[in-house]
Structure formats: structure tokens, C-alpha cells
C-alpha atoms as a PDB file:
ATOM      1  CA  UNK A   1      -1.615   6.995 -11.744  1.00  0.00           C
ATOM      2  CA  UNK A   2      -3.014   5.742 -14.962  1.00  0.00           C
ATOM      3  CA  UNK A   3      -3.825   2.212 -13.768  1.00  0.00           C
ATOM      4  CA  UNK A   4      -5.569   4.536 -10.710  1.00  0.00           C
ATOM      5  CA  UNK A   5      -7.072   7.302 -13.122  1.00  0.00           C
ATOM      6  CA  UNK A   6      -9.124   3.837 -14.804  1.00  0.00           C
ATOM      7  CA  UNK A   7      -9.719   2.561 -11.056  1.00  0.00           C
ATOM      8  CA  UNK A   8     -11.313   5.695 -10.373  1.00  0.00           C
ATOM      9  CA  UNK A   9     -13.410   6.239 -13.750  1.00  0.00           C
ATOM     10  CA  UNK A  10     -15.119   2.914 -12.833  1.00  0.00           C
ATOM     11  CA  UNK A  11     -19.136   3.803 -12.132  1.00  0.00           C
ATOM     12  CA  UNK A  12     -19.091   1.869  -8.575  1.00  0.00           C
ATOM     13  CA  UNK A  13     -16.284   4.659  -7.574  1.00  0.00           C
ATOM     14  CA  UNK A  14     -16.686   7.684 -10.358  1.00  0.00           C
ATOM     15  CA  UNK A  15     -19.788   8.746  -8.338  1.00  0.00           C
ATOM     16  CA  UNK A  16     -17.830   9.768  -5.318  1.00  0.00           C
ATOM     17  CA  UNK A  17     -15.185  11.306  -7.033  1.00  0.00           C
ATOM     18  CA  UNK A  18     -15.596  14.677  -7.797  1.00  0.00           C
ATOM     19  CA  UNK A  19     -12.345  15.786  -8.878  1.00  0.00           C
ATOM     20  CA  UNK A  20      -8.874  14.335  -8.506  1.00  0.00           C
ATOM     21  CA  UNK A  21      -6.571  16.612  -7.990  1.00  0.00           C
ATOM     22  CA  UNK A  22      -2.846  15.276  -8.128  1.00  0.00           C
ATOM     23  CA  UNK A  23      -2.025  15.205 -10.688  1.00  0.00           C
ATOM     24  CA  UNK A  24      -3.819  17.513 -12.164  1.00  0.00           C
ATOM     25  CA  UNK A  25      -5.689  17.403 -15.878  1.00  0.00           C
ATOM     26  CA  UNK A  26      -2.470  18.980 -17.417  1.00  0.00           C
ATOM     27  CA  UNK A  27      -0.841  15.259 -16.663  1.00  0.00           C
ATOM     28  CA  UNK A  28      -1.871  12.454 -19.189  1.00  0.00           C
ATOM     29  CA  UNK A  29       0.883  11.418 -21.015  1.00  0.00           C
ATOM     30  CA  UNK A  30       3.487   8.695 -19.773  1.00  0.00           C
ATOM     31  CA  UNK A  31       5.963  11.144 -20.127  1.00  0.00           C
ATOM     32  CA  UNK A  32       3.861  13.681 -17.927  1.00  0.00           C
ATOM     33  CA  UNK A  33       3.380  11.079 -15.568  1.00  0.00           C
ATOM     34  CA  UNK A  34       6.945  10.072 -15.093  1.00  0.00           C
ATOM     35  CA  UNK A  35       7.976  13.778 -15.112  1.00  0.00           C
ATOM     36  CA  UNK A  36       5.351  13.961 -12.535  1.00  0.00           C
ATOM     37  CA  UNK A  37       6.948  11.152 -10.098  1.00  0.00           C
ATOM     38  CA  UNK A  38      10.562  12.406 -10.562  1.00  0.00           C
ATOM     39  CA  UNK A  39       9.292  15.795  -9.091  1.00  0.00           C
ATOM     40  CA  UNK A  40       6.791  14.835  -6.744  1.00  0.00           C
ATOM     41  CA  UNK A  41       7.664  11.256  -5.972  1.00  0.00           C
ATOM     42  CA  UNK A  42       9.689  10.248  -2.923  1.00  0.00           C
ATOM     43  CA  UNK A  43      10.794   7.085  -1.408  1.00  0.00           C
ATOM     44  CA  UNK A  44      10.208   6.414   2.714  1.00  0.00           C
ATOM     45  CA  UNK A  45      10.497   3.356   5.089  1.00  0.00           C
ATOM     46  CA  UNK A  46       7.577   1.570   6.517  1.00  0.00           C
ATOM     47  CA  UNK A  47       8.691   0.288  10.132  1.00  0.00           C
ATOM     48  CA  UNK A  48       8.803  -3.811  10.349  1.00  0.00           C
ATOM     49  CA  UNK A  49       8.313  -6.588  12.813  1.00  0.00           C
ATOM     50  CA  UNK A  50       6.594  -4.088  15.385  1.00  0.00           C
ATOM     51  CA  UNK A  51       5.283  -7.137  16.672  1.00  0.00           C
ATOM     52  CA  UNK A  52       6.453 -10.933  17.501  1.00  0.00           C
ATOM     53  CA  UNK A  53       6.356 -13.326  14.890  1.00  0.00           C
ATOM     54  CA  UNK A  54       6.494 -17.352  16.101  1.00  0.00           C
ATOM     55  CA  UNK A  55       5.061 -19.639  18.218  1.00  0.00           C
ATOM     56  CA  UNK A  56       5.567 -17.929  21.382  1.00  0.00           C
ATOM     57  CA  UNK A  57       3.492 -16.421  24.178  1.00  0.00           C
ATOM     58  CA  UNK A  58       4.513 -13.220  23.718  1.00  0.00           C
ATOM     59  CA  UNK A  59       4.089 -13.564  19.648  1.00  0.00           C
ATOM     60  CA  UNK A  60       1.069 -12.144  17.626  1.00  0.00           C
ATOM     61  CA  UNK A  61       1.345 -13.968  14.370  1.00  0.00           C
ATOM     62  CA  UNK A  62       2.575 -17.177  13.225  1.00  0.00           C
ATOM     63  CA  UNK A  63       5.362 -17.807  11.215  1.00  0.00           C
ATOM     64  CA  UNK A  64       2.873 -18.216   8.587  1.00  0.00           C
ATOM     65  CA  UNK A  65       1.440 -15.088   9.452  1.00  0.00           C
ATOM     66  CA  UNK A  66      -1.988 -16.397  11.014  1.00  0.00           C
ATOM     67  CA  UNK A  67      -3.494 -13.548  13.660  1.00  0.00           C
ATOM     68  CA  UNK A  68      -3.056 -15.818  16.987  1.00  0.00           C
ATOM     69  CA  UNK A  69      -6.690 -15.788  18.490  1.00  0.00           C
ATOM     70  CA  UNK A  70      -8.262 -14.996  15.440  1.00  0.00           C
ATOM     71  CA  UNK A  71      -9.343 -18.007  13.292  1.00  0.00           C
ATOM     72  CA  UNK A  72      -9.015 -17.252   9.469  1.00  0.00           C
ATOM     73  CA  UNK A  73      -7.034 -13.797   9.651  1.00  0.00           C
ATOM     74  CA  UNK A  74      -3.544 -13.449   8.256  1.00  0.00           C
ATOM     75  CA  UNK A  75      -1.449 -10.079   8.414  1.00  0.00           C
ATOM     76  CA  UNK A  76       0.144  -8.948   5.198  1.00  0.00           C
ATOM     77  CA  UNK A  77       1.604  -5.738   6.017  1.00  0.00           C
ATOM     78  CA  UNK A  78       5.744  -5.359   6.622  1.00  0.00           C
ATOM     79  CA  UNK A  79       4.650  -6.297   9.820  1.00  0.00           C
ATOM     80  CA  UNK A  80       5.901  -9.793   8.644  1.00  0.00           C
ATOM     81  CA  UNK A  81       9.133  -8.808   7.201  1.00  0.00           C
ATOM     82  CA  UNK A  82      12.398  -9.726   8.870  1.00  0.00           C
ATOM     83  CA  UNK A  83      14.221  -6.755   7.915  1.00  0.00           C
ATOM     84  CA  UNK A  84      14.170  -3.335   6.130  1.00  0.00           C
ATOM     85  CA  UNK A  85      14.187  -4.006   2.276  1.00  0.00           C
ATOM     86  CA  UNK A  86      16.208  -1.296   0.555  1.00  0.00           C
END
């Protein structure tokens, strides 16, 4: 969240921003903010190869992850991973 709080302070973005609220002001020290994560934070899965990879008819990307049909658009999403990482 600190890289983000400095993201967000940034004039092109600050303007639309009126308040963030988690965290909250009372977090601002790395201690606060890793105190923060243990109680807030949470780890999840992101589902994987929902579509065909390869060279095939039935495949949407390229092994090299190239949108078939689409000239100059790649995927980079876990769409392209193999497996679950853990």
C-alpha cells in the first residue's frame, strides 16, 4: 500500500481520489502496514488455462501467447499458465 498510497498522490490520479479508505489514515508505518496485511490480507486462486493454448483449431492463443485473429495482442493473465502455482 505504500508504493499505491505514492501511485495515488500523483496529480494525474490525486484529483479523483477523494479519500482512500483501506487502510485507513491510522496506517503509515511499515509495521502498521504489515500488521495491516496479517489481519486483513488473504491468499486465493485465480483459475488457469480456461482456454486452449497451441496451434490448434480449437486454441485461442499461441504458445507464445499471441490472441489468434488478433494481430499484435498477447494475453498475460494465468490464462497462460500450465498449472496452479502454490
Amino acid at each position: 500500500m505504500q508504493i499505491s498510497g505514492a501511485i495515488f498522490m500523483q496529480p494525474s490520479l490525486a484529483r479523483h481520489i477523494r479519500r482512500i479508505r483501506f487502510p485507513d489514515e491510522a496506517v503509515r508505518t511499515l509495521q502498521d502496514f504489515e500488521a495491516y496485511a496479517r489481519q486483513f490480507g488473504r491468499s486465493s486462486y485465480h483459475p488457469k488455462c480456461t482456454c486452449n493454448i497451441g496451434t490448434g483449431g480449437k486454441s485461442v492463443v499461441d504458445p507464445q501467447l499471441r490472441v489468434h485473429g488478433i494481430d499484435g495482442f498477447r494475453i498475460c493473465d494465468s490464462l497462460g499458465m500450465p498449472s496452479l502455482i502454490g
